[in-house]
C-alpha atoms as a PDB file:
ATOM      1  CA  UNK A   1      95.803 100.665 100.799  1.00  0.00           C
ATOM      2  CA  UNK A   2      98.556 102.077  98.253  1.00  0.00           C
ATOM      3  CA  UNK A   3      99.154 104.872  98.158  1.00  0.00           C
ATOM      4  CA  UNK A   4      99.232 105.296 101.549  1.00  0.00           C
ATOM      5  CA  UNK A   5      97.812 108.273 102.692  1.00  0.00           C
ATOM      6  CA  UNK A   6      99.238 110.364 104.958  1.00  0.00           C
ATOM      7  CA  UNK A   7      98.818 113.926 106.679  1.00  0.00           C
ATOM      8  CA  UNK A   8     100.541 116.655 108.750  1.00  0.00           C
ATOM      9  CA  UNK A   9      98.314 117.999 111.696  1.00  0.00           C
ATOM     10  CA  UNK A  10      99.063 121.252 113.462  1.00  0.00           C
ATOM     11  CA  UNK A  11      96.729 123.387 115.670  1.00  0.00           C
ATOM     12  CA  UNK A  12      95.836 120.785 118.211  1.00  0.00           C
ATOM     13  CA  UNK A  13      95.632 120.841 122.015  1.00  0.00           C
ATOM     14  CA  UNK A  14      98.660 119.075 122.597  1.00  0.00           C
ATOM     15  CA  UNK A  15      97.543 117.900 126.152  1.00  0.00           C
ATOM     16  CA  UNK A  16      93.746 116.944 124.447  1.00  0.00           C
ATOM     17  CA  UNK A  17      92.937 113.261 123.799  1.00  0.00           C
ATOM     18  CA  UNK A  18      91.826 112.816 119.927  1.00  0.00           C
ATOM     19  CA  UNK A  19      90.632 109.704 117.829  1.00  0.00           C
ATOM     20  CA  UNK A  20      92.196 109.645 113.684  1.00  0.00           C
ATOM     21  CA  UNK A  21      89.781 107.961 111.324  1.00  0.00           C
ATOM     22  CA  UNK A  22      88.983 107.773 107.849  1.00  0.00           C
ATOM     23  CA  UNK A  23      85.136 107.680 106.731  1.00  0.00           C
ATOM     24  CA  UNK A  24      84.706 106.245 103.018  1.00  0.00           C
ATOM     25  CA  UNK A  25      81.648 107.645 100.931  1.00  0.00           C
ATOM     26  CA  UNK A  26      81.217 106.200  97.791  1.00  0.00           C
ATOM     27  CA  UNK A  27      81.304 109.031  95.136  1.00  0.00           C
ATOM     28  CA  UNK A  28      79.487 107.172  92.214  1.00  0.00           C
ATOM     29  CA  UNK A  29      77.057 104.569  90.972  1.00  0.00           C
ATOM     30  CA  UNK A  30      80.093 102.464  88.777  1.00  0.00           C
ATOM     31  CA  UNK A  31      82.002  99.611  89.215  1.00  0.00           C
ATOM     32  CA  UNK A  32      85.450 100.240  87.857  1.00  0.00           C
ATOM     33  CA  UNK A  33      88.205  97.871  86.159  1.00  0.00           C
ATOM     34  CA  UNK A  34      91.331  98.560  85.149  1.00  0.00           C
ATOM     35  CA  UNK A  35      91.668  97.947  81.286  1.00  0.00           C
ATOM     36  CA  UNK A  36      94.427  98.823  79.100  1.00  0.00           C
ATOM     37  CA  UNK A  37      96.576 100.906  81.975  1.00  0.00           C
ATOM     38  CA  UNK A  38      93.058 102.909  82.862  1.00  0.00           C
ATOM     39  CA  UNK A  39      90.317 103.031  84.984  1.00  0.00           C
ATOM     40  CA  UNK A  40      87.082 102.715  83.013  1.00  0.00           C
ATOM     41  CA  UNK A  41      83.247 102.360  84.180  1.00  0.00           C
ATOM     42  CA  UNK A  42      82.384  98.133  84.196  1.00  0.00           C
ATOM     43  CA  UNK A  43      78.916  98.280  85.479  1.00  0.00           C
ATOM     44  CA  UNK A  44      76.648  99.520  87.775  1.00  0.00           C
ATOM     45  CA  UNK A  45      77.996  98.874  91.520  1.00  0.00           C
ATOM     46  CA  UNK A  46      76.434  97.427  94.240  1.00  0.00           C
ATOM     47  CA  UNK A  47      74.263  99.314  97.096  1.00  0.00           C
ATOM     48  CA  UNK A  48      76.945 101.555  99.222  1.00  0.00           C
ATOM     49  CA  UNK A  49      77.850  99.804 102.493  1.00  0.00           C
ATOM     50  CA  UNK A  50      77.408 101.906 105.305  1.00  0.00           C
ATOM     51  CA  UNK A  51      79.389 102.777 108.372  1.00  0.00           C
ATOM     52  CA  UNK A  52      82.360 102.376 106.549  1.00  0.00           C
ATOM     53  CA  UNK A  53      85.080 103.636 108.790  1.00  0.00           C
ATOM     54  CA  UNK A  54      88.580 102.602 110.121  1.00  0.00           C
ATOM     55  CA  UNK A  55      89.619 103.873 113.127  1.00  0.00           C
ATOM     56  CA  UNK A  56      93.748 104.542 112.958  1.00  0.00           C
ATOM     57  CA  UNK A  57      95.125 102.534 115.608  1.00  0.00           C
ATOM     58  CA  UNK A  58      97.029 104.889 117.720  1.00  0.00           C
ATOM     59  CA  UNK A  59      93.749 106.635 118.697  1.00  0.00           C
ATOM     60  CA  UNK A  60      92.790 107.691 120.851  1.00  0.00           C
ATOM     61  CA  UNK A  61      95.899 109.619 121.422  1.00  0.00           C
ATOM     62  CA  UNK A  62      97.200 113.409 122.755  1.00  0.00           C
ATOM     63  CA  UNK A  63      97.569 115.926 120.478  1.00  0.00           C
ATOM     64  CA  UNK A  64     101.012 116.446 121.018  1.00  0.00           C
ATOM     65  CA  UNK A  65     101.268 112.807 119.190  1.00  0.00           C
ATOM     66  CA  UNK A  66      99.512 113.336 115.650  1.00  0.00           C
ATOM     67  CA  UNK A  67     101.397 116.452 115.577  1.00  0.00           C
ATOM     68  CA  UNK A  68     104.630 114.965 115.830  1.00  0.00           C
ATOM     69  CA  UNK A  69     105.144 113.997 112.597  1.00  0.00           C
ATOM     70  CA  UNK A  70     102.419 113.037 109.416  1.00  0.00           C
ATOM     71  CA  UNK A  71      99.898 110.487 110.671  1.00  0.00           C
ATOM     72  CA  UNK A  72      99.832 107.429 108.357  1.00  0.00           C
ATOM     73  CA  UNK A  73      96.607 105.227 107.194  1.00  0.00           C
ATOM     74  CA  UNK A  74      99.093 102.204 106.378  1.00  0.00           C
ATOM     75  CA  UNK A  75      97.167  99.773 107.715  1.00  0.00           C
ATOM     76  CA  UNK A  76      94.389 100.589 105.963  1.00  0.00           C
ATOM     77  CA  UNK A  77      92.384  97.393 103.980  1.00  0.00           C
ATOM     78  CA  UNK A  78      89.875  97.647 101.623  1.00  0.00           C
ATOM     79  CA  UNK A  79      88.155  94.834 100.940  1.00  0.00           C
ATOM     80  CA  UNK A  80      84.597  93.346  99.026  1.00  0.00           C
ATOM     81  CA  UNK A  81      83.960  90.748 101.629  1.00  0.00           C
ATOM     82  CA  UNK A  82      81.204  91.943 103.970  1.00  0.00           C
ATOM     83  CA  UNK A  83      82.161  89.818 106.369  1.00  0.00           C
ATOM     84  CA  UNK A  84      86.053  90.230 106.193  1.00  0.00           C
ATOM     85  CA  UNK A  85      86.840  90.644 110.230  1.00  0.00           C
ATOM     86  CA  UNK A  86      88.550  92.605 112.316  1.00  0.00           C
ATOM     87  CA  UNK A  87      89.158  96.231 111.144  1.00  0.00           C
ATOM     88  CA  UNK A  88      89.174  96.068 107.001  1.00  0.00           C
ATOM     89  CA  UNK A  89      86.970  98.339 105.314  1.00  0.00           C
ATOM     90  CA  UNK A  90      84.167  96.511 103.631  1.00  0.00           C
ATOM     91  CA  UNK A  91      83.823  98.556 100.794  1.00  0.00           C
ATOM     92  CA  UNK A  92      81.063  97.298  97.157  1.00  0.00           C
ATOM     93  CA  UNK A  93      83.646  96.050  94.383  1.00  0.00           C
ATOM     94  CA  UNK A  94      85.339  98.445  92.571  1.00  0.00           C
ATOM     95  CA  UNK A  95      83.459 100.819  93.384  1.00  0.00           C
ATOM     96  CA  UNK A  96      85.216 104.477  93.308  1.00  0.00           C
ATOM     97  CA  UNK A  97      85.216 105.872  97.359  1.00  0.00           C
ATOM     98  CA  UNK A  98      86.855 108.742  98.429  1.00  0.00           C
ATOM     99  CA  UNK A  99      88.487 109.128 102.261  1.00  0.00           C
END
């Protein structure tokens, strides 16, 4: 996924097993296309998909490891294909989501 997103995480038990993830929501009823160096509406999306989660793949993991440095979604995929395999995010086409 570009940008990559990324976050610091302080406050944990570092001797505490947790699991990372990102949950996408989609935030509006629009597909969106990129016209002209902007985002504009293109139509109305498709139904939300949902359980639409990745799971970062160092978890589950200690504290003391996520707060080590900023944990990184890198590997995230988004994809349109409901049926894409293994751990990409089916996600409706262009629609807007928000991690």
């Amino acid at each position: 996924m570009f940008p990559v997103f990324r976050c610091s995480v302080t406050g944990l038990d570092p001797s505490a097993m947790y699991t990372f993830l990102l949950d996408f929501v989609q935030v509006d009823t629009h597909r969106w296309k990129y016209v002209n160096g902007d985002w504009v509406p293109g139509g109305k999306a498709e139904p939300a998909v949902p359980n639409c989660v990745y799971i970062h793949p160092d978890s589950p993991n200690f504290g003391a490891h996520w707060m080590k440095e900023p944990v990184s979604f890198s590997k995230v995929k988004l994809t349109n294909k409901l049926n894409g395999g293994g751990q990409g995010n089916d996600t409706t086409s262009s629609a807007s989501l928000e991690p």
